[in-house]
Protein backbone atom coordinates (compact mmCIF):
# COMPACT_ATOMS: atom_id res chain seq x y z
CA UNK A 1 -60.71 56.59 9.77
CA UNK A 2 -58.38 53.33 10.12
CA UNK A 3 -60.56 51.43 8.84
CA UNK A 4 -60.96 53.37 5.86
CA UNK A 5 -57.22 54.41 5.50
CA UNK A 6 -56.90 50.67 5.34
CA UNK A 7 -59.31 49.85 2.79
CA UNK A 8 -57.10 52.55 0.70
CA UNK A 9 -53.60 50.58 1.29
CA UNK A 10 -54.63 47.38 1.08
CA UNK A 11 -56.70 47.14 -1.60
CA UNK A 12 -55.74 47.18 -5.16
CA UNK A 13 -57.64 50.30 -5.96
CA UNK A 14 -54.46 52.63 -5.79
CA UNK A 15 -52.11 50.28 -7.48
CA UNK A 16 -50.84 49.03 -8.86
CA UNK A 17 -52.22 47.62 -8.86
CA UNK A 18 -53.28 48.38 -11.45
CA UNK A 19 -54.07 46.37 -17.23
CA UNK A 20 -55.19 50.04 -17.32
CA UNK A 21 -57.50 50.21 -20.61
CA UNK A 22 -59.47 47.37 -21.33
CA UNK A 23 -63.53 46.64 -21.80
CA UNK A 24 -64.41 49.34 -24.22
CA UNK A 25 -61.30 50.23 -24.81
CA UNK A 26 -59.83 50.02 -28.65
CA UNK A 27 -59.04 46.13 -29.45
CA UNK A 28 -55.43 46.21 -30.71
CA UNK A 29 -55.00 44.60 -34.11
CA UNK A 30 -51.53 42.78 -35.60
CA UNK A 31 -51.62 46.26 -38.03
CA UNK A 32 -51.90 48.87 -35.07
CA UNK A 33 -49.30 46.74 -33.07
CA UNK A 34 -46.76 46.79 -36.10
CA UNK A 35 -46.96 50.54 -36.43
CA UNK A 36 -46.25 51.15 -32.05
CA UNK A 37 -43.08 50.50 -31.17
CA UNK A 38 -43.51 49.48 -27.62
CA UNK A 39 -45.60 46.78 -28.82
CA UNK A 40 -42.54 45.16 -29.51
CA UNK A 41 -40.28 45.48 -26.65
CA UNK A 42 -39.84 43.81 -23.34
CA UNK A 43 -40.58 45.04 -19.99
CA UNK A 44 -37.63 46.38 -18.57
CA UNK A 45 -37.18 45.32 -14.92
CA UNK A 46 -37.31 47.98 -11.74
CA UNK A 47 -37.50 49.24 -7.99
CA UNK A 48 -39.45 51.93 -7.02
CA UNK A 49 -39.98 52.81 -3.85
CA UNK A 50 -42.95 55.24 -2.39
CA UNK A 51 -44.17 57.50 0.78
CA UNK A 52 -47.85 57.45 2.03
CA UNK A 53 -49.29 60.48 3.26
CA UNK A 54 -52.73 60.60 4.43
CA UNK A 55 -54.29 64.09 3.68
CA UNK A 56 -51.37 65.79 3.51
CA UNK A 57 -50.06 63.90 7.13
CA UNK A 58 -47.18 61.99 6.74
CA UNK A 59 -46.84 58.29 7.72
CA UNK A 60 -43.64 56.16 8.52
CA UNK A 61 -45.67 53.31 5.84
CA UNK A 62 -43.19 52.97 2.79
CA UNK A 63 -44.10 51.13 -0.28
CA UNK A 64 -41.66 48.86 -2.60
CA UNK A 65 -42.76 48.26 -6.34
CA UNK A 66 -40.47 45.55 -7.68
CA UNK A 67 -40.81 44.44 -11.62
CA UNK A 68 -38.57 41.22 -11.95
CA UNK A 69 -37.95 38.79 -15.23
CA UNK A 70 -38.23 35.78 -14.80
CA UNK A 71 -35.95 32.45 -16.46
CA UNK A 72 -38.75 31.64 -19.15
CA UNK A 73 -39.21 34.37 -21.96
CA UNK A 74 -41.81 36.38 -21.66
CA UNK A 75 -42.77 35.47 -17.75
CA UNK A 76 -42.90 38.50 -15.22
CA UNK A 77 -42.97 38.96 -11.78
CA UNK A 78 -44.35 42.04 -10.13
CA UNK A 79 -44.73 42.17 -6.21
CA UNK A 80 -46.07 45.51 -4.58
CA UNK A 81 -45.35 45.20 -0.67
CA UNK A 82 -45.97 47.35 2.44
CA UNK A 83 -44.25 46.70 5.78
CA UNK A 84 -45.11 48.82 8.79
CA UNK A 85 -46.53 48.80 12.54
CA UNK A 86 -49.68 49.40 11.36
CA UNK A 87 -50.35 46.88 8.46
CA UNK A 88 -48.83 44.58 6.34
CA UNK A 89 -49.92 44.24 2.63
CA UNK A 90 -48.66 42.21 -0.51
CA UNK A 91 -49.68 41.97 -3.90
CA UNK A 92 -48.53 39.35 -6.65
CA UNK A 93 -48.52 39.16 -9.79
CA UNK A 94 -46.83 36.18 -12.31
CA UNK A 95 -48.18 36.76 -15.78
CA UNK A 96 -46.71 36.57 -19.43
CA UNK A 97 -46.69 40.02 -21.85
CA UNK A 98 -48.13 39.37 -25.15
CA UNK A 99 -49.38 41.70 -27.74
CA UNK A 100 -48.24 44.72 -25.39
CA UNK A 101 -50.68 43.36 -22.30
CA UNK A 102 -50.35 41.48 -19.45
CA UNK A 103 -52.01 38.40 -19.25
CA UNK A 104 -51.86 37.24 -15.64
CA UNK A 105 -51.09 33.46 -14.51
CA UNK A 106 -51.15 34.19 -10.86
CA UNK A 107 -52.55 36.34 -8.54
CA UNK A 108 -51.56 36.98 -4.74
CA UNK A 109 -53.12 39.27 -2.34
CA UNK A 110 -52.96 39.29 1.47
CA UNK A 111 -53.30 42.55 3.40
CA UNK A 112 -53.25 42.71 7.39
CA UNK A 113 -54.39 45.50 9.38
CA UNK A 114 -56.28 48.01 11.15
CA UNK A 115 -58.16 44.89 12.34
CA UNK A 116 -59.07 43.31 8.96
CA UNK A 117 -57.42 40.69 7.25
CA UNK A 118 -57.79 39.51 3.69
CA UNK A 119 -56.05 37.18 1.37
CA UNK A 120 -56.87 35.53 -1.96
CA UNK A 121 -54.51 33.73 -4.38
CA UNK A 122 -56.21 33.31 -7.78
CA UNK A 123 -55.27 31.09 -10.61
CA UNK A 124 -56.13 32.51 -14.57
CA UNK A 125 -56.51 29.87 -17.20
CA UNK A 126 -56.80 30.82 -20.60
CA UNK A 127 -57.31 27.87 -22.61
CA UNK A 128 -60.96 27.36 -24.25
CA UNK A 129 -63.22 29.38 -21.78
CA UNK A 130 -60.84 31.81 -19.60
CA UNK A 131 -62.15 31.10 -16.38
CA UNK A 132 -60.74 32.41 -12.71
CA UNK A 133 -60.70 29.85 -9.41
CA UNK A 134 -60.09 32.26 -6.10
CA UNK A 135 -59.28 30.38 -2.99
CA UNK A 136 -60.04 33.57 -0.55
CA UNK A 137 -60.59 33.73 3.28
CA UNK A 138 -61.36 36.66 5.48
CA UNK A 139 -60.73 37.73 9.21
CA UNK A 140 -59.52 33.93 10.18
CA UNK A 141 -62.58 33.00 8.58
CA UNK A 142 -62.90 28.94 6.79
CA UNK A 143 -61.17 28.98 2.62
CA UNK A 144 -63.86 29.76 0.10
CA UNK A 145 -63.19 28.45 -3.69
CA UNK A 146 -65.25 30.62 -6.66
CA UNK A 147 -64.55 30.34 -10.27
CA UNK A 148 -66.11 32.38 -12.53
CA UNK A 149 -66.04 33.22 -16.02
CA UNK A 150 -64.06 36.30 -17.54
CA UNK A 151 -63.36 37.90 -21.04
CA UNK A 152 -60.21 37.39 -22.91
CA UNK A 153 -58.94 41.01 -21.71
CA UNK A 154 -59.48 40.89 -18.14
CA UNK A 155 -56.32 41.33 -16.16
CA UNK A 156 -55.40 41.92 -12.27
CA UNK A 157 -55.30 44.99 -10.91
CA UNK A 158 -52.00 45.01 -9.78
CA UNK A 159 -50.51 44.77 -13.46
CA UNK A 160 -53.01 47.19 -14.83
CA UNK A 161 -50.69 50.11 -14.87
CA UNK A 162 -48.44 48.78 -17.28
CA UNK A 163 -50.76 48.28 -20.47
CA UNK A 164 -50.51 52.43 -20.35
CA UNK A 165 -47.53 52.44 -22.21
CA UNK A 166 -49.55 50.96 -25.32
CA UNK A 167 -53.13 52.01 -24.79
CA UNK A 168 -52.27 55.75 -24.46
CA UNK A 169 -50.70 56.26 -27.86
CA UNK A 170 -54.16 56.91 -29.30
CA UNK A 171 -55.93 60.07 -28.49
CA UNK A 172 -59.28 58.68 -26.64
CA UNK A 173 -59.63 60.33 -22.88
CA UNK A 174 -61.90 57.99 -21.82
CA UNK A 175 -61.80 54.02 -20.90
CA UNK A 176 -63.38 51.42 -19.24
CA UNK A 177 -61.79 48.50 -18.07
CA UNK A 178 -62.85 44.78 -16.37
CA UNK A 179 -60.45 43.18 -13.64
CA UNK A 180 -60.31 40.46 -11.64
CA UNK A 181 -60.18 40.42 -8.16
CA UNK A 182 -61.10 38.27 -5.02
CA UNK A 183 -64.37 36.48 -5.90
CA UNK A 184 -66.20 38.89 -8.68
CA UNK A 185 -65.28 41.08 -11.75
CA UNK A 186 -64.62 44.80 -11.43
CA UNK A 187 -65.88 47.85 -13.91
CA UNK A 188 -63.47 50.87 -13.71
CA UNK A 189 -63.92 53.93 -15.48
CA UNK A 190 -60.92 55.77 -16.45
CA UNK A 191 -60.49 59.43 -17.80
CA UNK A 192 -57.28 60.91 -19.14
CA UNK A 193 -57.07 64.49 -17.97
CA UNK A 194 -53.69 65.47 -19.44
CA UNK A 195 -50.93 66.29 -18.44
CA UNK A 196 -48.49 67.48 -15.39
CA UNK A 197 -44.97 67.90 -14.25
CA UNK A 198 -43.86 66.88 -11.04
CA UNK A 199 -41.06 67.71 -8.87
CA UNK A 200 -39.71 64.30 -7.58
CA UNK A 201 -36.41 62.86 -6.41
CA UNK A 202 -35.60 62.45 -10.05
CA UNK A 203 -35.67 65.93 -11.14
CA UNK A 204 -38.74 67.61 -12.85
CA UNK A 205 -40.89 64.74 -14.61
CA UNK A 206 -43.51 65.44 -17.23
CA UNK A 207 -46.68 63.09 -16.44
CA UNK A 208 -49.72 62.03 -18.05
CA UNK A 209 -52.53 62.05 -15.12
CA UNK A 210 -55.20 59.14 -15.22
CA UNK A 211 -58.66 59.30 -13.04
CA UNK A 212 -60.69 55.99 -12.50
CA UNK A 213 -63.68 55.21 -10.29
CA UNK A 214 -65.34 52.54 -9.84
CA UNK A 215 -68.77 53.56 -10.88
CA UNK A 216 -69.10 56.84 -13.30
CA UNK A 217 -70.96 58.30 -10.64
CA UNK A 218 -68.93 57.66 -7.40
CA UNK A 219 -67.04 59.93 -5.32
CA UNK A 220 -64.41 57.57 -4.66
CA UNK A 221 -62.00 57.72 -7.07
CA UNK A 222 -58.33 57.39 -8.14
CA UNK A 223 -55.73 59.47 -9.26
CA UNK A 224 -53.06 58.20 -11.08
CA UNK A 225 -49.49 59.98 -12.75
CA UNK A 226 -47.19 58.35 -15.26
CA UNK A 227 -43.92 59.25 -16.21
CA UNK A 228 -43.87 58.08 -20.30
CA UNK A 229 -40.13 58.67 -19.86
CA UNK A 230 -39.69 56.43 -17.51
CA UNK A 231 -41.43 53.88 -19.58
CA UNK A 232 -44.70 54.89 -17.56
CA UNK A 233 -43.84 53.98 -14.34
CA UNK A 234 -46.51 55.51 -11.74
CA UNK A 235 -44.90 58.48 -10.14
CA UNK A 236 -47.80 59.62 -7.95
CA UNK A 237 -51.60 58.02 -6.79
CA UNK A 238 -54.13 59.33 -4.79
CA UNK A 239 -56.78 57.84 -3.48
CA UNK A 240 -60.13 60.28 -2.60
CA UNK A 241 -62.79 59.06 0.04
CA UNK A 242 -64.27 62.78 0.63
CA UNK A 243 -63.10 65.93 -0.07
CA UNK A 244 -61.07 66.18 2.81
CA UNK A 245 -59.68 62.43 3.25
CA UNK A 246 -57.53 61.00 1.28
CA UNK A 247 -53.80 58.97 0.98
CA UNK A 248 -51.27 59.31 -1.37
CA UNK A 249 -48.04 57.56 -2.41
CA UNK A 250 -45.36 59.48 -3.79
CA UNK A 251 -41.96 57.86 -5.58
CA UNK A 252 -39.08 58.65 -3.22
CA UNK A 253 -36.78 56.36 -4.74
CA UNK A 254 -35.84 54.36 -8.61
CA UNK A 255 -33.67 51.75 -9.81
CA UNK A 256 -33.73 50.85 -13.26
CA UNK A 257 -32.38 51.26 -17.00
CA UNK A 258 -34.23 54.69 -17.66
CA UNK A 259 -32.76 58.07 -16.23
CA UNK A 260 -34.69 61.23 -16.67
């Protein structure tokens, strides 16, 4: 069950991980961008801080989600982190927003644990044919370099949550997206299933709950709730192995410019 748990926290499959609508997903033209407002605005720097359970068990691992601006316009830095006696994990991501989307420049991930250790730092270049190098190494083993090809809206999975608060102003329910990550390209399938409202440290917080899996058939799959008045910031995940293992974060604690 370690093993597993630790797949589940130090992967990017929960989080944040997370450019959440992309592949068949609407294109957005100059027209539909004029008419959203969010298109428009900046990201708004924040904190949030969450709680791991694991089946309902609580666990003393704590989660920090930090959005940061950077000096140069339009340059973000988002850094999800996890600090405990039984693992370490950090994921980074420096990328520019343009047209309401992340477009990532830099990629971190290194995750230590439950007797596995990963890490990959990946570069994204745009210019001509985007293309992704990945300098990756695994349980002490010797560097590997890949590059590979990718389309123009393929993002990391760490910044995937925050395309929501554009992509969800149409009514589709279903998605499919295309991230990077490590050494290959990942399909996600994602489902809007409506809506919930959550008791959380804030108060009572209406959400709009997001499924993906990996393949349309798998059991394995993620659960995802965003608060669209907190400018979509992800309130609750769960990730589901079986029926009767699974982990979840929950947001125990905020700092930024919205208050519900």
């Amino acid at each position: 069950m370690g093993i597993r748990v630790g797949r589940f926290f130090g992967g990017s499959a929960l989080l944040l991980s997370g450019a959440l609508f992309a592949g068949d997903a609407p294109t957005a033209t100059p027209e539909s961008q004029a008419l959203s407002p969010a298109a428009s605005k900046p990201l708004q720097p924040f904190r949030a801080e969450y709680r791991a359970n694991v089946s309902r068990i609580p666990t003393p691992i704590r989660a920090e989600l930090v959005l940061e601006a950077s000096d140069q316009d339009g340059v973000y830095r988002m850094q999800l982190s996890v600090d405990s006696r039984l693992m370490q994990n950090t994921e980074l991501s420096i990328f520019r927003w343009q047209d309401c989307a992340p477009r990532t420049m830099h990629y971190m991930h290194q995750f230590e644990g439950f007797r596995r250790q990963r890490d990959y730092f990946m570069e994204f270049f745009w210019e001509d044919t985007p293309t992704v190098t990945t300098v990756s190494s695994r349980d002490g083993g010797e560097e590997e370099i890949e590059t590979y090809d990718i389309a123009d809206d393929t993002m990391d999975e760490l910044t995937m949550l925050l395309a929501a608060r554009c992509l969800l102003q149409d009514e589709q329910e279903n998605y499919a997206l295309t991230s990077a990550y490590g050494t290959r390209l990942r399909t996600h399938h994602i489902t809007v299933a409506g809506r919930e409202t959550l008791s959380t440290p804030l108060g009572d917080l209406e959400t709009i709950r997001i499924e993906k899996s990996r393949d349309a058939d798998s059991v394995r799959r993620s659960i995802f709730w965003l608060a669209p008045e907190l400018d979509y910031l992800l309130v609750r995940a769960r990730h589901v192995e079986t029926r009767a293992l699974f982990g979840e974060l929950r947001l125990v604690d905020y700092e930024g410019p919205f208050t519900p």
